[in-house]
N, C-alpha and C. Protein backbone atom coordinates (compact mmCIF):
# COMPACT_ATOMS: atom_id res chain seq x y z
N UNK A 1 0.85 -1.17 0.00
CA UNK A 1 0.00 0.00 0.00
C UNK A 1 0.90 1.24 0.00
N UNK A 2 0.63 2.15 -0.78
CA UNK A 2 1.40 3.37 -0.62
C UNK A 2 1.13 4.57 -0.03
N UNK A 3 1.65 5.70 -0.34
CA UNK A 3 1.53 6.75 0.94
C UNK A 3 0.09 7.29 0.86
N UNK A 4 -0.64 7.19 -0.34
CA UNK A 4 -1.66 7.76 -0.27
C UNK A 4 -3.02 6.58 0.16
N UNK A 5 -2.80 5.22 -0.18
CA UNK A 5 -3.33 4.42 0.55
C UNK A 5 -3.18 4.17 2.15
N UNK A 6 -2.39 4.52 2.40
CA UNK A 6 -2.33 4.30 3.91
C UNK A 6 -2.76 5.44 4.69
N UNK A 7 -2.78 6.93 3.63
CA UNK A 7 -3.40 7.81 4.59
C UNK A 7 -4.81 7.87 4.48
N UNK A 8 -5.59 7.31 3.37
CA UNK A 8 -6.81 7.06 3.11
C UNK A 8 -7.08 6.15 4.34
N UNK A 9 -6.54 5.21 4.59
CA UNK A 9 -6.90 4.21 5.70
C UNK A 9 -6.94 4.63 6.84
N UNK A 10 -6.27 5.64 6.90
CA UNK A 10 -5.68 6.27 8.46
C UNK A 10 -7.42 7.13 8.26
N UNK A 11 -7.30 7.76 7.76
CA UNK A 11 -8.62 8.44 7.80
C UNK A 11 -10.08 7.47 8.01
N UNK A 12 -9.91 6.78 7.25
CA UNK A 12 -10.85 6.03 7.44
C UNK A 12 -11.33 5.58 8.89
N UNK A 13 -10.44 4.72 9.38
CA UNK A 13 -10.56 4.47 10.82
C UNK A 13 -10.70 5.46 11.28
N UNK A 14 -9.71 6.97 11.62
CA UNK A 14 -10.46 7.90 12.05
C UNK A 14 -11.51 7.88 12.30
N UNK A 15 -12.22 8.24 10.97
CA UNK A 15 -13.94 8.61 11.01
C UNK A 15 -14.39 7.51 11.49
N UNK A 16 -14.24 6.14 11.34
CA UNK A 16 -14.89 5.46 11.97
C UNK A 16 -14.90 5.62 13.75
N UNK A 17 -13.44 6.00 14.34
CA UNK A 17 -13.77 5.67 15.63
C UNK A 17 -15.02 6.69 16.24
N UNK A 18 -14.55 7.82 15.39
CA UNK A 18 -15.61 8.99 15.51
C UNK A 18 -16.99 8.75 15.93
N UNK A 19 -17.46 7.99 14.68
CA UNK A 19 -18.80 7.75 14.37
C UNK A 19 -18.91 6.40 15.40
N UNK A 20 -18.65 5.58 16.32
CA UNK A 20 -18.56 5.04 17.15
C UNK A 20 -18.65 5.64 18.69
N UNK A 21 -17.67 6.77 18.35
CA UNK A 21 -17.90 7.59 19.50
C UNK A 21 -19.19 8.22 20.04
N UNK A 22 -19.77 8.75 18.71
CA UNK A 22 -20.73 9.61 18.84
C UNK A 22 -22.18 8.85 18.49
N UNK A 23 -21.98 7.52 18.14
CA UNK A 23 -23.09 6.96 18.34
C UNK A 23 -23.28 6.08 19.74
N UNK A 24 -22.21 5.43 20.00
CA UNK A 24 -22.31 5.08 21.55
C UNK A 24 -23.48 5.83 22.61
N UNK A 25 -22.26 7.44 22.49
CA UNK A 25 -23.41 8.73 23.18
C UNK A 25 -24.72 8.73 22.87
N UNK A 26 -24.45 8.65 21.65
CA UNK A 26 -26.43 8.57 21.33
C UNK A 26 -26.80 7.60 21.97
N UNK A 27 -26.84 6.22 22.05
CA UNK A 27 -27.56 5.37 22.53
C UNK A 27 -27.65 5.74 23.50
N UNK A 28 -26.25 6.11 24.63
CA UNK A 28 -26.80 5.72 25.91
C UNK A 28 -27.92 7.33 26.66
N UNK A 29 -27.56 8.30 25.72
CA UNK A 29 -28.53 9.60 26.02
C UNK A 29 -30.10 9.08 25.37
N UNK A 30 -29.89 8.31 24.55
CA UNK A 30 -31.37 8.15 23.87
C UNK A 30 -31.75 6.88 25.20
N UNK A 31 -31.34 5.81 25.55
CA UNK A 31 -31.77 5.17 26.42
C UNK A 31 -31.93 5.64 28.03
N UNK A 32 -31.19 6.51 28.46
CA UNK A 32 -31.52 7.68 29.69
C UNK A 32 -32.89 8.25 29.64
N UNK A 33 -32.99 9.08 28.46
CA UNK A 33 -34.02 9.96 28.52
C UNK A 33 -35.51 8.41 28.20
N UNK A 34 -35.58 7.97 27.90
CA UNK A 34 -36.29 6.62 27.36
C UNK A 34 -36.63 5.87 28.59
N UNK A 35 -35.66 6.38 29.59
CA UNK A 35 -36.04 5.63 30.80
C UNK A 35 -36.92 6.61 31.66
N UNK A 36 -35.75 7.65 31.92
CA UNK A 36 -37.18 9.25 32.33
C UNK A 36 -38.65 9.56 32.08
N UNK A 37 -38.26 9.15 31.30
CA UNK A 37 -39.61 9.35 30.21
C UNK A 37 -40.99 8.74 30.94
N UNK A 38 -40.19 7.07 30.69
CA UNK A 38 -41.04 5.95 31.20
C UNK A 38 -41.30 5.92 32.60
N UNK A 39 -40.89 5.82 33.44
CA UNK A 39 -40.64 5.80 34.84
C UNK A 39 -40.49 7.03 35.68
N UNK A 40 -40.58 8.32 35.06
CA UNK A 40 -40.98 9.51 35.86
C UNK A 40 -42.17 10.17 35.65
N UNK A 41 -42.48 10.01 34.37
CA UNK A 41 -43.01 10.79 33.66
C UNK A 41 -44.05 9.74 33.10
N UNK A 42 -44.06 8.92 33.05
CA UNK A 42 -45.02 7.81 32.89
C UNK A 42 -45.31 7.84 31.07
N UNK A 43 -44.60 8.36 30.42
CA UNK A 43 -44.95 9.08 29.15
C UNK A 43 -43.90 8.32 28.27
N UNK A 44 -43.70 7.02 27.89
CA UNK A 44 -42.75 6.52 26.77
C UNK A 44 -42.66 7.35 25.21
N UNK A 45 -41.51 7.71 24.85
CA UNK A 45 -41.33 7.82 23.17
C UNK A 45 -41.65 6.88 22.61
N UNK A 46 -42.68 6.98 21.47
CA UNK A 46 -42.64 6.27 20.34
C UNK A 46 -41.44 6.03 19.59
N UNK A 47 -41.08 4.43 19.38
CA UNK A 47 -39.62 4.35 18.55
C UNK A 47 -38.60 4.83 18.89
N UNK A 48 -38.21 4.98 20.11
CA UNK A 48 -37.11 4.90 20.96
C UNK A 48 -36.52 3.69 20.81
N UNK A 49 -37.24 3.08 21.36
CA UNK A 49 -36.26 1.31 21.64
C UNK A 49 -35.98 0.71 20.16
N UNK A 50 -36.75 0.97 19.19
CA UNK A 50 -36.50 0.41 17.79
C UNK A 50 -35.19 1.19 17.41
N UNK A 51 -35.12 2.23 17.71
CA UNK A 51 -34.26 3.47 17.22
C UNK A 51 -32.77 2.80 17.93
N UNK A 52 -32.93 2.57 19.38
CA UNK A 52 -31.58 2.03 20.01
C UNK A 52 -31.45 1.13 19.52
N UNK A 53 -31.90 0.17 19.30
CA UNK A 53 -31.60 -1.16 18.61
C UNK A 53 -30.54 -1.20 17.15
N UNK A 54 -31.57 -0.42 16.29
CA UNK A 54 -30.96 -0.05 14.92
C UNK A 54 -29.76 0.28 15.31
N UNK A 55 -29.00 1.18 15.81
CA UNK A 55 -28.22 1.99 16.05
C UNK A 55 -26.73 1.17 17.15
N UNK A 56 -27.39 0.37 17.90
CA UNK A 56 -26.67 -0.45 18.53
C UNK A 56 -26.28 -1.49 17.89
N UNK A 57 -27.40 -2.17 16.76
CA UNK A 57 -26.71 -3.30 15.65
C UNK A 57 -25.66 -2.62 14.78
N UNK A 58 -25.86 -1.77 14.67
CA UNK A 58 -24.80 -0.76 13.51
C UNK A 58 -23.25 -0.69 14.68
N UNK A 59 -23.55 -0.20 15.86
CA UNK A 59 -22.26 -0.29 16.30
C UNK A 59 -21.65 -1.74 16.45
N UNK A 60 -22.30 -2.30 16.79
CA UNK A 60 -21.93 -4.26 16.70
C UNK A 60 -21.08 -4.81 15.48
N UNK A 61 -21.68 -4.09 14.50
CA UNK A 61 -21.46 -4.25 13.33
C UNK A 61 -19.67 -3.56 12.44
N UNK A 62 -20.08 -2.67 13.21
CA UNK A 62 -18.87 -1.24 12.81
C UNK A 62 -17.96 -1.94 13.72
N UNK A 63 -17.88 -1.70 14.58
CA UNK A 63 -16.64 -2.08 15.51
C UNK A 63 -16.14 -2.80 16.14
């Protein structure tokens, strides 16, 4: 691989850890408030839990 393949790669992973990073956060802020919601507030989001799911198979998947 040469210099411009390997910095393509370097980037790559980059963005990936990124997008790992910042979906992690999502889940666990989307599953917080999902719990508030439910159990304080007695008031569940629609498609919350489908939404964590999606999003948690994708990180399973990614990383």
């Amino acid at each position: 691989m040469g210099k411009i393949g390997l910095k393509i790669w370097k980037g790559l992973v980059h963005l990936q850890a990124w997008f790992l990073l910042i979906a992690g956060m999502f889940v666990t802020v989307l599953v917080f408030i999902e719990v508030m919601l439910r159990y304080v507030f007695k008031a569940p989001l629609f498609g919350v839990e489908e939404l964590i799911c999606f999003i948690a198979m994708w990180l399973y998947f990614i990383g």
